[in-house]
Each structure stands twice: as C-alpha cells, then as structure tokens.
PDB file of N, CA and C in Angstrom:
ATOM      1  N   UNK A   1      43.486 -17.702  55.147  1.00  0.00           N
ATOM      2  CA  UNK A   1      43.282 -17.263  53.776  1.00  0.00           C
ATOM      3  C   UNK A   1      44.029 -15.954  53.546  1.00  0.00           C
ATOM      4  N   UNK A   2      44.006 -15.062  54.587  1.00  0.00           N
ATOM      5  CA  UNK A   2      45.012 -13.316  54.437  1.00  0.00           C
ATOM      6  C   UNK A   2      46.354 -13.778  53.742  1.00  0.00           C
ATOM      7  N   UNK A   3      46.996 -14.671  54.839  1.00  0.00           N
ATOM      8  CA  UNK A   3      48.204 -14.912  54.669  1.00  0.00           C
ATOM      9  C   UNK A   3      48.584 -15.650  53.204  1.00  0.00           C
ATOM     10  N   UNK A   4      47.619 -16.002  52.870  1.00  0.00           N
ATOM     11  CA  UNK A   4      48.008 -16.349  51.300  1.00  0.00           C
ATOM     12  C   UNK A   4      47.218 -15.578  49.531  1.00  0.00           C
ATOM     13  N   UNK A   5      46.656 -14.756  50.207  1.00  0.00           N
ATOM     14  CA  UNK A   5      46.130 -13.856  49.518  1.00  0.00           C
ATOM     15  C   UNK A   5      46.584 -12.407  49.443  1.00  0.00           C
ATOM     16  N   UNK A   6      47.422 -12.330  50.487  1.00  0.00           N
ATOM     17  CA  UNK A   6      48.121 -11.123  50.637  1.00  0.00           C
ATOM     18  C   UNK A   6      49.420 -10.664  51.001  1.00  0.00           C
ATOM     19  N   UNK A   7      50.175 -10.540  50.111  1.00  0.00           N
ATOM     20  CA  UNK A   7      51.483 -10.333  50.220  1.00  0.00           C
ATOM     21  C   UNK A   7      51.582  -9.301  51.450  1.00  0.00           C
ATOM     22  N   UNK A   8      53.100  -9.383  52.747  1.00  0.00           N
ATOM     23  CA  UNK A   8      53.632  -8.286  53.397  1.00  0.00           C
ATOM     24  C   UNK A   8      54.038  -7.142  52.992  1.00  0.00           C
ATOM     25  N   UNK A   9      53.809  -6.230  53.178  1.00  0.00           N
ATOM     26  CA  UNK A   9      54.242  -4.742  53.128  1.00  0.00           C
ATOM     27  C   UNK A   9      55.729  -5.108  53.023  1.00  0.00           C
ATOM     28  N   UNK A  10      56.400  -5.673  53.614  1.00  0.00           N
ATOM     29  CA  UNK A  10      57.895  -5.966  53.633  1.00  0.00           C
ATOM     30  C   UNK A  10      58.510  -6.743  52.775  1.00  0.00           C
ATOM     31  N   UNK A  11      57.564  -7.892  52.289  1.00  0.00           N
ATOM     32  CA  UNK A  11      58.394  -8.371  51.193  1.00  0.00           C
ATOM     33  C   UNK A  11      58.152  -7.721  50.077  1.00  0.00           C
ATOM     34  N   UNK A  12      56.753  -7.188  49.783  1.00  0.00           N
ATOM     35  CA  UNK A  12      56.811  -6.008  48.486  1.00  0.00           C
ATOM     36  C   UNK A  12      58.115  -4.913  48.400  1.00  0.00           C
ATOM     37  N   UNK A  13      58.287  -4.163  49.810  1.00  0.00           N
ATOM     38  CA  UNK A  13      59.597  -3.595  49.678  1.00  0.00           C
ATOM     39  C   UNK A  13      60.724  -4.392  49.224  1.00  0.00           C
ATOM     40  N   UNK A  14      60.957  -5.787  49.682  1.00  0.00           N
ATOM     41  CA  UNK A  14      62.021  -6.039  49.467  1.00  0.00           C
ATOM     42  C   UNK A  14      62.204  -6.768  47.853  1.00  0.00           C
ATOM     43  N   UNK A  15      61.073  -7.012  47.429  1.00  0.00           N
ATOM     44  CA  UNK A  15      61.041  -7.213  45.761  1.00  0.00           C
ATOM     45  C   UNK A  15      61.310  -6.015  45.492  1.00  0.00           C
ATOM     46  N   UNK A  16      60.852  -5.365  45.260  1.00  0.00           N
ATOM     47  CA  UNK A  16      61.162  -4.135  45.001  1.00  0.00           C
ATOM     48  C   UNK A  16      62.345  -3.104  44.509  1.00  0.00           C
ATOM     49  N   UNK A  17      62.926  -3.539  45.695  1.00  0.00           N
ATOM     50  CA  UNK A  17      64.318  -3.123  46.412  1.00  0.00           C
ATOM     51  C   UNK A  17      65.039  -4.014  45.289  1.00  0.00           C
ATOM     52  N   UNK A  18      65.263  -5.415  44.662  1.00  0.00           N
ATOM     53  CA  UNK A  18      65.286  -6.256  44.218  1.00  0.00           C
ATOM     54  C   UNK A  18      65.222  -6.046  42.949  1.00  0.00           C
ATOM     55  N   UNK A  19      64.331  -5.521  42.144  1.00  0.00           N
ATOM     56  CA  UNK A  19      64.420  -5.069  40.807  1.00  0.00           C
ATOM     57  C   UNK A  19      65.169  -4.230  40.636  1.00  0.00           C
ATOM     58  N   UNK A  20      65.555  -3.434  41.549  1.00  0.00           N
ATOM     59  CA  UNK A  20      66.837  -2.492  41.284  1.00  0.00           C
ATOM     60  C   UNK A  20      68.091  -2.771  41.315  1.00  0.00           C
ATOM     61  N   UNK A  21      68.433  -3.674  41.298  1.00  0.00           N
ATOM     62  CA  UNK A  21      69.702  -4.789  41.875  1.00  0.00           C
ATOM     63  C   UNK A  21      70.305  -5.464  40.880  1.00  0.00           C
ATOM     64  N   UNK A  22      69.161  -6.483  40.922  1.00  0.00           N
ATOM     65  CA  UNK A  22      69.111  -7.428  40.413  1.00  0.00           C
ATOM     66  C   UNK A  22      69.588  -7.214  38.553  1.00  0.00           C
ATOM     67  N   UNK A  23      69.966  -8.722  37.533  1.00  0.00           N
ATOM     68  CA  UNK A  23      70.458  -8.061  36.391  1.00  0.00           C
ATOM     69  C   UNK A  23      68.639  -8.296  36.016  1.00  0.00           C
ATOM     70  N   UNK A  24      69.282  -7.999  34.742  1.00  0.00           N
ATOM     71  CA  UNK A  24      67.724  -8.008  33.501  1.00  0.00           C
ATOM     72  C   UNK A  24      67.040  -9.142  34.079  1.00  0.00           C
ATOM     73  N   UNK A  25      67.919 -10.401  34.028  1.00  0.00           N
ATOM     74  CA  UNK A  25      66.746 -11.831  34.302  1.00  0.00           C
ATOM     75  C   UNK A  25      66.083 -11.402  35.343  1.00  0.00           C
ATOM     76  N   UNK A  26      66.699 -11.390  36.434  1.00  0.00           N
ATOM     77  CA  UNK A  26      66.923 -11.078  37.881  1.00  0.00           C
ATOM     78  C   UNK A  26      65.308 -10.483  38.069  1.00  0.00           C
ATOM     79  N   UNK A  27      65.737  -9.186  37.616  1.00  0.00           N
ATOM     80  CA  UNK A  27      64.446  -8.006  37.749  1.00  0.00           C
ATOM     81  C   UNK A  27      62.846  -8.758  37.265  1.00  0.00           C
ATOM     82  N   UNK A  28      63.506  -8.882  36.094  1.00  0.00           N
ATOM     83  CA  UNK A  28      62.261  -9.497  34.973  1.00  0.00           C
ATOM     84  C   UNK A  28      61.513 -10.896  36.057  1.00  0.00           C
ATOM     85  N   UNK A  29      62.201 -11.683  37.191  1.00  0.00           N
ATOM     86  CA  UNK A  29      61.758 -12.595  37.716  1.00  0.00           C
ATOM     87  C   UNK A  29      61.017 -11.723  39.051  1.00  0.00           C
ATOM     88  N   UNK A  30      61.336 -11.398  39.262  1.00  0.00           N
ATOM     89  CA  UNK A  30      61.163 -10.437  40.800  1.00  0.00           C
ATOM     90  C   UNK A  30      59.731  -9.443  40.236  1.00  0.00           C
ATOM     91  N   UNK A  31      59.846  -8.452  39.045  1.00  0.00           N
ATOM     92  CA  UNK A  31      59.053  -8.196  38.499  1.00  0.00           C
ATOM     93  C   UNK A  31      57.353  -8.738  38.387  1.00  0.00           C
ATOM     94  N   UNK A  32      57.642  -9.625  37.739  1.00  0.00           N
ATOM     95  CA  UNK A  32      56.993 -11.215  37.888  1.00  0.00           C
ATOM     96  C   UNK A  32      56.072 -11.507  39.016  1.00  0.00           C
ATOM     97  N   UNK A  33      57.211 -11.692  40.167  1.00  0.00           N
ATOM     98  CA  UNK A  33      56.749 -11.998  41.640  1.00  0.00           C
ATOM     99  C   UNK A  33      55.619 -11.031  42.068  1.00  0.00           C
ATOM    100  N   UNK A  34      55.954  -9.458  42.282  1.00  0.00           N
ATOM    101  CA  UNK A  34      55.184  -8.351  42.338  1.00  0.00           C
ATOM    102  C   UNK A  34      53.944  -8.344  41.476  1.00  0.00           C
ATOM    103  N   UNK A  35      53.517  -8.189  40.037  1.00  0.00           N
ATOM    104  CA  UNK A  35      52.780  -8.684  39.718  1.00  0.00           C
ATOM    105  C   UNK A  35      51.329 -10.033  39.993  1.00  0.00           C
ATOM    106  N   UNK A  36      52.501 -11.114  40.002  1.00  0.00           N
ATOM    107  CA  UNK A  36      51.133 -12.184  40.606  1.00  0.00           C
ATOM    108  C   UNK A  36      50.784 -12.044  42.170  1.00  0.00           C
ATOM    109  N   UNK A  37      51.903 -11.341  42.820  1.00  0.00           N
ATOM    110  CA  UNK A  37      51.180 -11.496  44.002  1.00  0.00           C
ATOM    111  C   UNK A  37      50.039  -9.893  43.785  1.00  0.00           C
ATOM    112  N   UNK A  38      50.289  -8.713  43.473  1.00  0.00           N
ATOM    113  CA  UNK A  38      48.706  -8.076  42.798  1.00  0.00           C
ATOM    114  C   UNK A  38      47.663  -8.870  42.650  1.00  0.00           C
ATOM    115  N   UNK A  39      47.774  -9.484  41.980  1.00  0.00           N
ATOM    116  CA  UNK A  39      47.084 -10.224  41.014  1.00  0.00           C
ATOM    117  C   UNK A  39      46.180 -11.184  42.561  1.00  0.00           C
ATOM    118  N   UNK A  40      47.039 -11.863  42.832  1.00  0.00           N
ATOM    119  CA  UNK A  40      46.357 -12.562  43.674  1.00  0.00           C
ATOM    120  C   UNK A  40      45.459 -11.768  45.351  1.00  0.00           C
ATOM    121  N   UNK A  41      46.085 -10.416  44.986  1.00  0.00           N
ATOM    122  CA  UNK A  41      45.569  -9.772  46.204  1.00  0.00           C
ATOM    123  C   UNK A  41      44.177  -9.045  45.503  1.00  0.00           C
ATOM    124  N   UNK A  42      44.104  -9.094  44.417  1.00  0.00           N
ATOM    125  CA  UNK A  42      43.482  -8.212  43.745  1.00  0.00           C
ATOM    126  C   UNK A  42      41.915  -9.249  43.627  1.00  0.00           C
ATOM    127  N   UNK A  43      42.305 -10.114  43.013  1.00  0.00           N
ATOM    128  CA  UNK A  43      41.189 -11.245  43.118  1.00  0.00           C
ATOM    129  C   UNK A  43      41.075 -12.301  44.106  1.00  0.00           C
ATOM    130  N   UNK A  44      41.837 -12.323  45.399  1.00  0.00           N
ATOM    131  CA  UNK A  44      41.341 -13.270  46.746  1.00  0.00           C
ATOM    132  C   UNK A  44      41.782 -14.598  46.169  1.00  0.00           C
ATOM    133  N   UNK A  45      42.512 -14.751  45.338  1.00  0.00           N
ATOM    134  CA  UNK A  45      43.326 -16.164  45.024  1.00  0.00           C
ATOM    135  C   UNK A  45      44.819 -16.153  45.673  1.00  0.00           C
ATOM    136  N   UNK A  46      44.917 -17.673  45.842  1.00  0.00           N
ATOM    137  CA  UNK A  46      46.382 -17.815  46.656  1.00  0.00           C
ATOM    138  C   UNK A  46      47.657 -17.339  45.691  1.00  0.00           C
ATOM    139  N   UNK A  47      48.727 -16.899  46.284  1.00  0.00           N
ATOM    140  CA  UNK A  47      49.743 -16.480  45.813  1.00  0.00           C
ATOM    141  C   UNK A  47      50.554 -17.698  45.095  1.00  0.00           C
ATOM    142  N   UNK A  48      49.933 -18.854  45.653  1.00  0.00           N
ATOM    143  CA  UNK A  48      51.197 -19.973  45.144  1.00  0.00           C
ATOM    144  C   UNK A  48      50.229 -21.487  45.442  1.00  0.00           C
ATOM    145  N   UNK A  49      50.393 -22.423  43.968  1.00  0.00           N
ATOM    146  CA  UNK A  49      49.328 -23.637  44.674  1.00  0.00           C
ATOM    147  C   UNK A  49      50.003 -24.124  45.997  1.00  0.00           C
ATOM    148  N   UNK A  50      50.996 -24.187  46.937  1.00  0.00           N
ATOM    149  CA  UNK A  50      51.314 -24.775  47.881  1.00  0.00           C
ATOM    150  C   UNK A  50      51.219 -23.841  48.929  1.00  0.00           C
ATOM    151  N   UNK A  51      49.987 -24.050  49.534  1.00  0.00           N
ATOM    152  CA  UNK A  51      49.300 -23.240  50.693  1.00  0.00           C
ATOM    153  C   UNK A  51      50.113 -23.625  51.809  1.00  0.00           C
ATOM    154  N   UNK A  52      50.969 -24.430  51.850  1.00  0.00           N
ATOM    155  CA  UNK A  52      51.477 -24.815  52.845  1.00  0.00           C
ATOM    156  C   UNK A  52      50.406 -25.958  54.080  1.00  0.00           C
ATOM    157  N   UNK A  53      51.181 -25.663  55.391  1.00  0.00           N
ATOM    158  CA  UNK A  53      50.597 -26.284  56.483  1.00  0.00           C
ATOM    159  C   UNK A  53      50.154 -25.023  57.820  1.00  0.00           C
ATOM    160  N   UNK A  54      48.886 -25.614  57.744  1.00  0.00           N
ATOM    161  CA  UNK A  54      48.299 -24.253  59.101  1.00  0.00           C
ATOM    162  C   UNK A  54      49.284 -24.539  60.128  1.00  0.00           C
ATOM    163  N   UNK A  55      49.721 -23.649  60.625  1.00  0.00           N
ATOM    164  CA  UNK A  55      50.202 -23.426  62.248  1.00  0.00           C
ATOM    165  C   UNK A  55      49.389 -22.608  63.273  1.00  0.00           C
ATOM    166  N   UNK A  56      48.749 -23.330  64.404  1.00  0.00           N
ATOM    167  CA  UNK A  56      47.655 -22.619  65.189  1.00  0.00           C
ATOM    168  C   UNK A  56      48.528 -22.167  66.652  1.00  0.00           C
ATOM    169  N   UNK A  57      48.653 -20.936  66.697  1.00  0.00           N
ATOM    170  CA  UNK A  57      49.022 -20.520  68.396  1.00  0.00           C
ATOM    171  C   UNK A  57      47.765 -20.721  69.234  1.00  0.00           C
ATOM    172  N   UNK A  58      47.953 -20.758  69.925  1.00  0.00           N
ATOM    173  CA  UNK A  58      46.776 -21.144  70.905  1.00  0.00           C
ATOM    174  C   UNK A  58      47.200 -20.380  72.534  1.00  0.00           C
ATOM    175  N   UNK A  59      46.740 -19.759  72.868  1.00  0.00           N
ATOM    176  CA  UNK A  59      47.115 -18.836  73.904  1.00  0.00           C
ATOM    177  C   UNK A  59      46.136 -19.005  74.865  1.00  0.00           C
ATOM    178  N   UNK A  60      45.809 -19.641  76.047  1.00  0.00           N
ATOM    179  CA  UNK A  60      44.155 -19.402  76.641  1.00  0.00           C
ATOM    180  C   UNK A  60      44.450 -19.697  78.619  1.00  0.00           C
ATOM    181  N   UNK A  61      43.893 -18.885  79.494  1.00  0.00           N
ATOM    182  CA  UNK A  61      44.233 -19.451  80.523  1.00  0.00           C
ATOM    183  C   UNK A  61      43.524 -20.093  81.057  1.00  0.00           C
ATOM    184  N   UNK A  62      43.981 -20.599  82.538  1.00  0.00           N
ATOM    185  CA  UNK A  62      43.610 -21.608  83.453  1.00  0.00           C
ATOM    186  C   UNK A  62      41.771 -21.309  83.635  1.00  0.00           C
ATOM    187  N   UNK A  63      41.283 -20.317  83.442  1.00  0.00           N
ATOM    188  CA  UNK A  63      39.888 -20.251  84.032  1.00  0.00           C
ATOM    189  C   UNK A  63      39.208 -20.520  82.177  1.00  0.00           C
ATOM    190  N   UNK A  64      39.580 -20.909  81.350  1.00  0.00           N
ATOM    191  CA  UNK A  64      38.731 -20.861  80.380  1.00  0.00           C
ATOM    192  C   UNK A  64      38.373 -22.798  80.079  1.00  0.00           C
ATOM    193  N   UNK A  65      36.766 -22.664  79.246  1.00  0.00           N
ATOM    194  CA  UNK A  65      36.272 -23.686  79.398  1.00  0.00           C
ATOM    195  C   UNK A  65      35.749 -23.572  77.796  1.00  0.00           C
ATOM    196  N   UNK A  66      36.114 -24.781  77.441  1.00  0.00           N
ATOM    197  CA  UNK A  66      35.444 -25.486  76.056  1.00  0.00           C
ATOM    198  C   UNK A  66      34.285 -26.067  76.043  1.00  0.00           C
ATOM    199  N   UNK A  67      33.237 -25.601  75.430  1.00  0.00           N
ATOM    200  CA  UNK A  67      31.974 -26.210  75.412  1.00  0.00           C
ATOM    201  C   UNK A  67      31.395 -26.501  74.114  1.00  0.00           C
ATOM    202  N   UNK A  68      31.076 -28.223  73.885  1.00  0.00           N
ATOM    203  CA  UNK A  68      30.405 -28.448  72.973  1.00  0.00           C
ATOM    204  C   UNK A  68      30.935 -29.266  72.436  1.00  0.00           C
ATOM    205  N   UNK A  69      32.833 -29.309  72.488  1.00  0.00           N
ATOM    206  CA  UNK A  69      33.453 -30.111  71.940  1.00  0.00           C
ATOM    207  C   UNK A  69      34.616 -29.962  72.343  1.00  0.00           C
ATOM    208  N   UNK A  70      36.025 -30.532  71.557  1.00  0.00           N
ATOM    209  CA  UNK A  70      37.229 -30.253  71.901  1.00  0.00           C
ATOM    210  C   UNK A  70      38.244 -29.181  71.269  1.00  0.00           C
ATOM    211  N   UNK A  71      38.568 -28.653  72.032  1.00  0.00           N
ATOM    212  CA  UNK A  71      39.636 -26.942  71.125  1.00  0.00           C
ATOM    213  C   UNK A  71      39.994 -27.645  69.565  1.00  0.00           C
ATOM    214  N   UNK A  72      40.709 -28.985  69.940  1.00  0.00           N
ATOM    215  CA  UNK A  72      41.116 -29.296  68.601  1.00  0.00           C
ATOM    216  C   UNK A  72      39.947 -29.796  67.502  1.00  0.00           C
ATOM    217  N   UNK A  73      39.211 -30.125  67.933  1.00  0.00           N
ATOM    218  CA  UNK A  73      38.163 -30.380  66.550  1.00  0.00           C
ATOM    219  C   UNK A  73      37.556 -28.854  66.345  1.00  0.00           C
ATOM    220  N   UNK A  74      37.240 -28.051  67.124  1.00  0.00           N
ATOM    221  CA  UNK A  74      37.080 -26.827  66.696  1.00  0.00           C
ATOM    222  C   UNK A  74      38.072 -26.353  65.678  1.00  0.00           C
ATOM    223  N   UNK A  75      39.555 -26.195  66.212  1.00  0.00           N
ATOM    224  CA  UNK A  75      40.721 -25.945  65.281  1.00  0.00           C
ATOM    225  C   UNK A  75      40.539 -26.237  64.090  1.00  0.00           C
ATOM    226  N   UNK A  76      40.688 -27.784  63.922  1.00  0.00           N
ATOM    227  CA  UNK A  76      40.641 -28.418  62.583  1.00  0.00           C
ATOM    228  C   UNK A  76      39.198 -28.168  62.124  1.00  0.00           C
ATOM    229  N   UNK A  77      37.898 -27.831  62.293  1.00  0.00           N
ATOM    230  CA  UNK A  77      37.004 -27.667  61.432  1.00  0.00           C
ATOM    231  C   UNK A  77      37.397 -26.307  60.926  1.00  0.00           C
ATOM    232  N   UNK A  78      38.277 -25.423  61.805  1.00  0.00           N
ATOM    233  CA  UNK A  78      38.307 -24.146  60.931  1.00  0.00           C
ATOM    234  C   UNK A  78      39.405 -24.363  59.978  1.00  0.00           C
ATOM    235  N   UNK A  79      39.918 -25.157  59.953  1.00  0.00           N
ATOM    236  CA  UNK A  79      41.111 -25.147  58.835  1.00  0.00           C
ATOM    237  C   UNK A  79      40.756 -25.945  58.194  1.00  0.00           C
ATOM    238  N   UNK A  80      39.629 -27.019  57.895  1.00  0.00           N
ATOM    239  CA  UNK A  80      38.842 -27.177  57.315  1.00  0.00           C
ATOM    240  C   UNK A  80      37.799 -26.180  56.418  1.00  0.00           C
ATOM    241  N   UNK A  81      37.163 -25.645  56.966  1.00  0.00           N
ATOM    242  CA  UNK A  81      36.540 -24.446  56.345  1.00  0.00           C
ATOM    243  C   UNK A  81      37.038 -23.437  55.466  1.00  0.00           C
ATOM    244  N   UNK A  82      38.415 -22.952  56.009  1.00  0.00           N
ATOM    245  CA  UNK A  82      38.857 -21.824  55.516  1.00  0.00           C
ATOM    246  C   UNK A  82      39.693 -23.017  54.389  1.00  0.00           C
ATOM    247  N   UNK A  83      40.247 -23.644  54.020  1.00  0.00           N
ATOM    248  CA  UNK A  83      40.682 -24.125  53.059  1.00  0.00           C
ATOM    249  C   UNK A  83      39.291 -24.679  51.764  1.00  0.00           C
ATOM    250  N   UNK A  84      38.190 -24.618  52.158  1.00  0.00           N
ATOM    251  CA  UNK A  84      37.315 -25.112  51.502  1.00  0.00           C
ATOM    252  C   UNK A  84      36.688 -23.608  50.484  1.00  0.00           C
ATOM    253  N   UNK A  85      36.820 -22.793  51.650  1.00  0.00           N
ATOM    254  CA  UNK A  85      35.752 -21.619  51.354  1.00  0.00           C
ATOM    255  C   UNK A  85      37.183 -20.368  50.152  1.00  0.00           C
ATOM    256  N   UNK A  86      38.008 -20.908  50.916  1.00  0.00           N
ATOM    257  CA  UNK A  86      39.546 -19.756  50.009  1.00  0.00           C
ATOM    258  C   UNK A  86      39.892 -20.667  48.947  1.00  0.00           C
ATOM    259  N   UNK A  87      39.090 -21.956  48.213  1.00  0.00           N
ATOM    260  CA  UNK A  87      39.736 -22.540  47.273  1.00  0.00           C
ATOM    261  C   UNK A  87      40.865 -22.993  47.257  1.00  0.00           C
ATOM    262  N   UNK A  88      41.884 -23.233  48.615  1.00  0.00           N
ATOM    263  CA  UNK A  88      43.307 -23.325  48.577  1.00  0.00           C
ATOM    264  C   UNK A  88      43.413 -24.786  48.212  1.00  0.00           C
ATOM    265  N   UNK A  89      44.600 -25.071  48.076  1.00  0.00           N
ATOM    266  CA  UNK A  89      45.077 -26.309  47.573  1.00  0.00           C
ATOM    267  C   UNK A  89      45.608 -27.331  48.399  1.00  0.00           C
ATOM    268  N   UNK A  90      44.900 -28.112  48.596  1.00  0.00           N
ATOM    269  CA  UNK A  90      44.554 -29.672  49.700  1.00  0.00           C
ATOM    270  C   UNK A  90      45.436 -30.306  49.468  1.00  0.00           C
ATOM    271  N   UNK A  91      46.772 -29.881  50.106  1.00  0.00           N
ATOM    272  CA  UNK A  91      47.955 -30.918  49.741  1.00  0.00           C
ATOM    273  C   UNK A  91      49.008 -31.393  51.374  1.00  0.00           C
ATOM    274  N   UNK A  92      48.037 -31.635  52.315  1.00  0.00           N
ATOM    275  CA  UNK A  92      48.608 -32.030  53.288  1.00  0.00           C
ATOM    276  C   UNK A  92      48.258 -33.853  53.649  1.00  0.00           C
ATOM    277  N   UNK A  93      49.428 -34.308  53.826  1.00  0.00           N
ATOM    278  CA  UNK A  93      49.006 -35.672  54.087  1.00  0.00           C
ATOM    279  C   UNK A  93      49.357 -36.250  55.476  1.00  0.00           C
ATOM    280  N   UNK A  94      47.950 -37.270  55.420  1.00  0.00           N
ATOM    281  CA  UNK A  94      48.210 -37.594  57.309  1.00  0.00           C
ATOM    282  C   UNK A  94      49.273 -38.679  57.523  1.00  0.00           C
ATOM    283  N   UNK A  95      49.845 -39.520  57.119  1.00  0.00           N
ATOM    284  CA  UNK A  95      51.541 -40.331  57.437  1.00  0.00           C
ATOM    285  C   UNK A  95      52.011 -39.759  56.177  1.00  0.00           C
ATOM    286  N   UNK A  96      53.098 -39.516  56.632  1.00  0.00           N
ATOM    287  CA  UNK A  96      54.091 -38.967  55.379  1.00  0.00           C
ATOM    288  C   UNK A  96      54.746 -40.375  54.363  1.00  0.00           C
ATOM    289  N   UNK A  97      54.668 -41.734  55.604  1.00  0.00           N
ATOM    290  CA  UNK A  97      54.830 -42.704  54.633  1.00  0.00           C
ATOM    291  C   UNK A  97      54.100 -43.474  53.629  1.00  0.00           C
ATOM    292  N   UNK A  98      53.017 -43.219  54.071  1.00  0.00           N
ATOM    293  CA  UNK A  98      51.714 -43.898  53.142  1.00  0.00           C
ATOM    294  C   UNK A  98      51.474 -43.031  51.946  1.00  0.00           C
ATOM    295  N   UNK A  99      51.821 -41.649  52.418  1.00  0.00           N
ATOM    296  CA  UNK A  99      51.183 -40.622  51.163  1.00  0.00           C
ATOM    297  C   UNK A  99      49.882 -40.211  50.594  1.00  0.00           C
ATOM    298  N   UNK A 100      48.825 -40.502  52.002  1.00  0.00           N
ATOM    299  CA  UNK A 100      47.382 -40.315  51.774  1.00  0.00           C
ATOM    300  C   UNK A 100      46.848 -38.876  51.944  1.00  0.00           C
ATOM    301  N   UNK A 101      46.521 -38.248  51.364  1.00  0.00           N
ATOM    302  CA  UNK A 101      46.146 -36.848  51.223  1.00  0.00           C
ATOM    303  C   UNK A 101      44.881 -36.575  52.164  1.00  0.00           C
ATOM    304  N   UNK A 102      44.872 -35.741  53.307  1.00  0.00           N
ATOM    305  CA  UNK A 102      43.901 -35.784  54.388  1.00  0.00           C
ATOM    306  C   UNK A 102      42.381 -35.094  53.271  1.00  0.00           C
ATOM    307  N   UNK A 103      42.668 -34.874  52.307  1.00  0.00           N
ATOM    308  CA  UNK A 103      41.685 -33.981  51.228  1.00  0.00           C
ATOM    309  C   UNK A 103      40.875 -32.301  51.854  1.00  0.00           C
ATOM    310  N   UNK A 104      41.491 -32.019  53.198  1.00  0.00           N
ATOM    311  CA  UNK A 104      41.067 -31.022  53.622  1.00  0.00           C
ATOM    312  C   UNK A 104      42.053 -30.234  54.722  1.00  0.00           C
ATOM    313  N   UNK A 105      43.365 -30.142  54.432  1.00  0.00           N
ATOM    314  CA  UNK A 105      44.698 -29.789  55.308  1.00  0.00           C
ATOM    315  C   UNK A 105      44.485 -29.934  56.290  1.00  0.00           C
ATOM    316  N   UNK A 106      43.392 -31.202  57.703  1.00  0.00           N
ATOM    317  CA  UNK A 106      43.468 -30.640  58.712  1.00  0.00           C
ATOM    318  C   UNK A 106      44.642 -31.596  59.238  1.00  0.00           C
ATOM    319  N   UNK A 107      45.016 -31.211  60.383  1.00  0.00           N
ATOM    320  CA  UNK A 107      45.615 -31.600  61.395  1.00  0.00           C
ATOM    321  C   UNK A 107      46.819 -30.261  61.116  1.00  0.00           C
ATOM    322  N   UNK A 108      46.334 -29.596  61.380  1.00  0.00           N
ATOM    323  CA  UNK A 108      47.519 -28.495  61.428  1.00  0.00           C
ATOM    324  C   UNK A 108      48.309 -28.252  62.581  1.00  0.00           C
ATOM    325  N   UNK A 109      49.417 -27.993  62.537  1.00  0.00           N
ATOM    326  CA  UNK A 109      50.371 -28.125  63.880  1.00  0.00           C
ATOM    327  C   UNK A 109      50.106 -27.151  64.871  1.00  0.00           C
ATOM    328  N   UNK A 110      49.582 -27.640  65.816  1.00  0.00           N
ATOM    329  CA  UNK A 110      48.647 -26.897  67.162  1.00  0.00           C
ATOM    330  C   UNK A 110      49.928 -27.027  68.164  1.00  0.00           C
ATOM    331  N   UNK A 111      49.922 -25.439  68.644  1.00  0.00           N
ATOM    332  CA  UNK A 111      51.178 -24.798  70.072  1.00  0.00           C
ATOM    333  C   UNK A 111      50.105 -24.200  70.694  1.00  0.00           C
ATOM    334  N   UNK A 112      50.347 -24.838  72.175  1.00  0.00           N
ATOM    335  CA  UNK A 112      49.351 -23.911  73.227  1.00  0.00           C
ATOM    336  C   UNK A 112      50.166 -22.997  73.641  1.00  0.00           C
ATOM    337  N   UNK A 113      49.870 -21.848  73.479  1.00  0.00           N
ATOM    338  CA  UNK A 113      51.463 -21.240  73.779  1.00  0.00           C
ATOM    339  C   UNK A 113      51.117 -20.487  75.341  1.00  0.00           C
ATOM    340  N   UNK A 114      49.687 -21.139  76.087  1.00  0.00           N
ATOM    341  CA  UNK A 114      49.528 -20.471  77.575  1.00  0.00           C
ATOM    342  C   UNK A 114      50.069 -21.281  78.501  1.00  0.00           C
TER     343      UNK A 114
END
C-alpha cells in the first residue's frame, strides 16, 4: 500500500526538476503529476487505478521453519489483505489467455532471494 500511496523523494525531485524544463504543456502536465500524487499521499489513496503486480523478495535461511501453513499462502493472503484493506484496484488475472480476473491480485511474483 506505501508504494502506491506515496510518491519517492526522487521522483518528486525529478518532476520538479521537470517543470522547469519542460514548455507550458509540458510543466502544466508534470504540475498535474505533483499535485495528484499530494493528493494521494495526503488521503492514503493510490496514485494511479493500475496498482500494478506485487513482487515478493523473500530472503530466509536454511534453519528457518514455516508453521501452520505454506510461505506462499501466507504471501498471497497478505496481498490479499493489503489490496482489500488499501482499496487498490483488482486487476490481475490468473491465465493471461482466458482473461479471468483473480478478484484479489494474488499470485504475485514470489523470488526467494536466500
């Protein structure tokens, strides 16, 4: 939910940086950008309806133990949750050929990265 409720310190600079550049349209769009993302930091709404797709690092070593269930249904209930509870927008689908909308983004792309 941060990551879409809250713009980087760095891309604010670089909008920024950007209105000074940029012509009239230019600014006036960039302008714009700065604004709704306020806006969205200001009231805990997403910056953009396309929340995208979760990406989970997963870092854990050889002596650690899962109890109760499996890392990945843990995973996906939290990206479950946090898409439910941040209002984000449920637009991930499970075959890309069928076009069926999972109605809760899970299966997010899981890297064990230990």
């Amino acid at each position: 939910m941060e990551a879409n409720f809250n713009l980087g310190a760095d891309v604010y600079a670089a909008l920024n940086a950007g209105i000074g550049t940029e012509d009239a349209l230019g600014a006036e769009v960039l302008r714009t950008l700065v604004e709704n993302a306020e806006l969205a930091r200001q009231e805990q709404v997403a910056l953009c309806q396309d929340t995208g797709v979760v990406v989970v690092f997963v870092d854990i070593g050889q002596q650690v133990a899962v109890t109760g269930g499996s890392l990945s249904e843990a995973i996906n209930e939290g990206v479950r949750l946090g898409y439910e509870r941040g209002f984000l927008w449920q637009s991930v689908v499970n075959d890309p050929n069928e076009r069926r909308n999972t109605r809760d983004n899970t299966r997010p792309i899981f890297w064990n990265t230990g």
